[in-house]
Protein backbone atom coordinates (compact mmCIF):
# COMPACT_ATOMS: atom_id res chain seq x y z
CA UNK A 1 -95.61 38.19 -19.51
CA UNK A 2 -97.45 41.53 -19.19
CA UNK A 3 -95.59 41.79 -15.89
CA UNK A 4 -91.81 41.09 -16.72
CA UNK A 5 -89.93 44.49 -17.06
CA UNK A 6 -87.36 45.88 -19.61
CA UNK A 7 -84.11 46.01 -17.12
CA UNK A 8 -80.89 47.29 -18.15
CA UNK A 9 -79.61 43.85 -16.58
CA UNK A 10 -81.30 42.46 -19.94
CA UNK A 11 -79.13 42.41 -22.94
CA UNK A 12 -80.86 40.54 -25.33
CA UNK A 13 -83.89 38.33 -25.49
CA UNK A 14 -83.62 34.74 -26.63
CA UNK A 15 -87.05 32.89 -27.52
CA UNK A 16 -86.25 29.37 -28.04
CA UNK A 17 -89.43 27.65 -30.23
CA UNK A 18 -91.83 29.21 -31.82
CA UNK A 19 -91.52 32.83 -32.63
CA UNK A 20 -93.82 34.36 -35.40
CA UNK A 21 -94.18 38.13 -36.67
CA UNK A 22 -96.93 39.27 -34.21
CA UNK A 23 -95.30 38.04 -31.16
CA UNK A 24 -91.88 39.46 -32.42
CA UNK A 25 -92.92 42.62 -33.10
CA UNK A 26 -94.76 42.77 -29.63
CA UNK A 27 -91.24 41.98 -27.70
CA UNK A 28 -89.37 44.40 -29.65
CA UNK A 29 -92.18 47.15 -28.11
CA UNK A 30 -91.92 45.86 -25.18
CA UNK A 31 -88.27 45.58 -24.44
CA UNK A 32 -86.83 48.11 -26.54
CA UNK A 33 -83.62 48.35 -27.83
CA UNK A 34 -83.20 44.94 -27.20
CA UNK A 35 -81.96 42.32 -29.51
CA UNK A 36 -84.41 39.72 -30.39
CA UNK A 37 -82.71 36.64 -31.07
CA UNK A 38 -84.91 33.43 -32.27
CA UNK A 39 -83.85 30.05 -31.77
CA UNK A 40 -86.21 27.76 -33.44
CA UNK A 41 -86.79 24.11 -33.35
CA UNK A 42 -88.29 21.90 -35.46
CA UNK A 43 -90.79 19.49 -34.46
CA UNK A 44 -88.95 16.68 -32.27
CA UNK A 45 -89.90 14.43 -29.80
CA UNK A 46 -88.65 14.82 -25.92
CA UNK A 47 -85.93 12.15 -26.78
CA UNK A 48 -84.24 14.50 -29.48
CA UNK A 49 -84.74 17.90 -27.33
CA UNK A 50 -80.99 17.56 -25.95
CA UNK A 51 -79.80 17.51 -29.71
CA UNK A 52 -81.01 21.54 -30.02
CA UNK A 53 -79.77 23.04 -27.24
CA UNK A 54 -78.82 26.59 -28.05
CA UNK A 55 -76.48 28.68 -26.93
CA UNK A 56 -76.91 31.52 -24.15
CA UNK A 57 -74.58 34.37 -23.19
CA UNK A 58 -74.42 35.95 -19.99
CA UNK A 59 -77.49 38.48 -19.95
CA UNK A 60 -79.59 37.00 -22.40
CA UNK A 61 -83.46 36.47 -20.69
CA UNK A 62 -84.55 33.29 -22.11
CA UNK A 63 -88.26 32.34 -22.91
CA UNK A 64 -89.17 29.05 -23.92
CA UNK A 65 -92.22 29.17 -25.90
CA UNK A 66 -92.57 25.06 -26.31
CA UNK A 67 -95.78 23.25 -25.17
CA UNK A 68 -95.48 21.30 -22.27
CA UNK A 69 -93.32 19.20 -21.07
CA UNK A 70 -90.78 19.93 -23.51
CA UNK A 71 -89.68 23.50 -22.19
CA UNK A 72 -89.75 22.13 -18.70
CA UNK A 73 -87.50 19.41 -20.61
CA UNK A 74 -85.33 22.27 -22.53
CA UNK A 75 -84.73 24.07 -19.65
CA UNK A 76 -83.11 21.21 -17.56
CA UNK A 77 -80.75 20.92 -20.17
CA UNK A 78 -80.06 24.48 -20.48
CA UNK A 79 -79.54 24.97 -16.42
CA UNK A 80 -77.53 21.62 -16.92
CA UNK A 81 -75.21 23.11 -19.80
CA UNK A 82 -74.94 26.84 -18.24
CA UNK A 83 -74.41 27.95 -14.57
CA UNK A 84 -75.10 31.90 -15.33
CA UNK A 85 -78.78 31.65 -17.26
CA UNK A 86 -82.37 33.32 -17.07
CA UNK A 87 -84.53 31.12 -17.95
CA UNK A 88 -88.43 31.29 -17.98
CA UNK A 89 -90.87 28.48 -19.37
CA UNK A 90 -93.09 30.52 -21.01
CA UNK A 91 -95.02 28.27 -23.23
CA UNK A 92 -97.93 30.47 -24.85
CA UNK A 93 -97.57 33.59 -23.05
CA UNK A 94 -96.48 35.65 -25.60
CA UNK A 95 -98.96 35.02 -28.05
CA UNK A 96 -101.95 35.77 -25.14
CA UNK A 97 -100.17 39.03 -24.21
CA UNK A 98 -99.19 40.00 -28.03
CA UNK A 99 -103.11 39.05 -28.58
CA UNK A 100 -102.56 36.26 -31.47
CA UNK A 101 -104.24 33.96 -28.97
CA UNK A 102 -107.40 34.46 -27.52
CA UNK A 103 -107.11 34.90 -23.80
CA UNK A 104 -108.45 33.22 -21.21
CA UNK A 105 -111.78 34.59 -19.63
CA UNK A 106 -111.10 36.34 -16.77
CA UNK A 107 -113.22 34.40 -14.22
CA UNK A 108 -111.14 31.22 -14.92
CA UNK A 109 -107.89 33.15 -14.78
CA UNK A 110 -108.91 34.77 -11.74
CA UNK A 111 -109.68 31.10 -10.26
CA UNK A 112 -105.83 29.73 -11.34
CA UNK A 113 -108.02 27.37 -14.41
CA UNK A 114 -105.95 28.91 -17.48
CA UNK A 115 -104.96 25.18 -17.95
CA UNK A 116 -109.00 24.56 -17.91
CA UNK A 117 -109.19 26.84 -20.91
CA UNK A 118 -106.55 25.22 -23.02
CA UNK A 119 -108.12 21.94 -22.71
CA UNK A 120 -111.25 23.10 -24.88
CA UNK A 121 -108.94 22.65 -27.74
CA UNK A 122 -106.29 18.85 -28.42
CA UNK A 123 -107.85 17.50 -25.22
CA UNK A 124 -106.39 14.31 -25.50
CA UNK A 125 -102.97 15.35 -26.25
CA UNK A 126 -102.97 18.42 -23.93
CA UNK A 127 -104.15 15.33 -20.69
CA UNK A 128 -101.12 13.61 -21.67
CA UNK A 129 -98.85 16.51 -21.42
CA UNK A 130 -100.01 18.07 -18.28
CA UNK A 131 -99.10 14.17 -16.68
CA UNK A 132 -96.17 14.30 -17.84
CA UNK A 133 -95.14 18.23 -16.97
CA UNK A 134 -96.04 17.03 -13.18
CA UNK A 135 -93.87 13.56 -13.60
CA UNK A 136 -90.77 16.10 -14.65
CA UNK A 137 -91.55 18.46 -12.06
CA UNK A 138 -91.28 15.46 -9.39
CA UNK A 139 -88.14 13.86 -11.13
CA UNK A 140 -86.74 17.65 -10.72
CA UNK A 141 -87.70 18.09 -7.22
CA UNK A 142 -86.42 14.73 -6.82
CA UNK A 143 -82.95 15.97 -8.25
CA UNK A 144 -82.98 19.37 -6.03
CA UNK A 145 -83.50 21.45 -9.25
CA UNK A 146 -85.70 23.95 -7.42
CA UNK A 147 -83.68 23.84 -4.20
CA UNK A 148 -82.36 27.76 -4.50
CA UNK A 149 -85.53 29.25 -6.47
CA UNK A 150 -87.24 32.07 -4.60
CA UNK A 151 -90.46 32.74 -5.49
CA UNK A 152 -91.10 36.18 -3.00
CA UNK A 153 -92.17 39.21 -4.73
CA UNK A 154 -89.45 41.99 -4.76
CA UNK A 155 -90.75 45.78 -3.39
């Protein structure tokens, strides 16, 4: 999150989930003179996710701030529905870099084990997800969803 710059390409941010005061305030610093636009959800299961799909305009950067595997879920449906979008899975990011979360010690984040931290806390539930994140991921790779992503670094 910390790394994600305000562009002019940007014309408005669109967090779909959950969005409170802290982490709003913190992405009006950060991208200023941006319009914040919140799209929440209520709580629904993975069946019903299709049901709330929200609207995006051309230049919108969209961050999807549900747990896991529902964003990865969301934003299937959103690349599905629109063919000009910006979409990034975001999950708790904004919280951690608005500092409502705690973050994650530095040695584990430094190691790739952020996903170790976040099991200290819904363990069971939090197991679950992360199988079924990697069982989307392979129906998505299955379906050539990440066929045209480029993941170099820009200089």
């Amino acid at each position: 999150m910390k790394e994600i710059k305000n562009s002019p390409n940007i014309k408005a941010i669109r967090v779909v989930g959950n969005l409170d005061i802290i982490n709003k305030k913190y992405l009006k610093k950060k991208f200023l003179g941006k319009k914040i636009i919140h799209s929440p959800l209520p709580i629904i299961s993975v069946e019903n996710i299709k049901k709330y799909i929200p609207k995006i305009y051309v230049g919108e950067l969209v961050f999807i701030t549900l747990p896991t595997p529902k964003q990865e879920i969301m934003a299937e449906y959103l690349s599905e529905k629109y063919k000009n979008y910006k979409i990034i899975c975001i999950g708790a990011s904004i919280s951690l870099a608005s500092g409502f979360e705690k973050p994650v010690p530095t040695i584990l984040y430094a190691m790739s084990l952020e996903w170790l931290w976040r099991l200290r806390s819904d363990t069971k539930r939090r197991i679950i997800r992360m199988f079924q994140t990697y069982r989307y991921y392979l129906i998505g790779c299955y379906k050539g969803s990440y066929k045209n992503l480029n993941f170099s670094e820009e200089k």
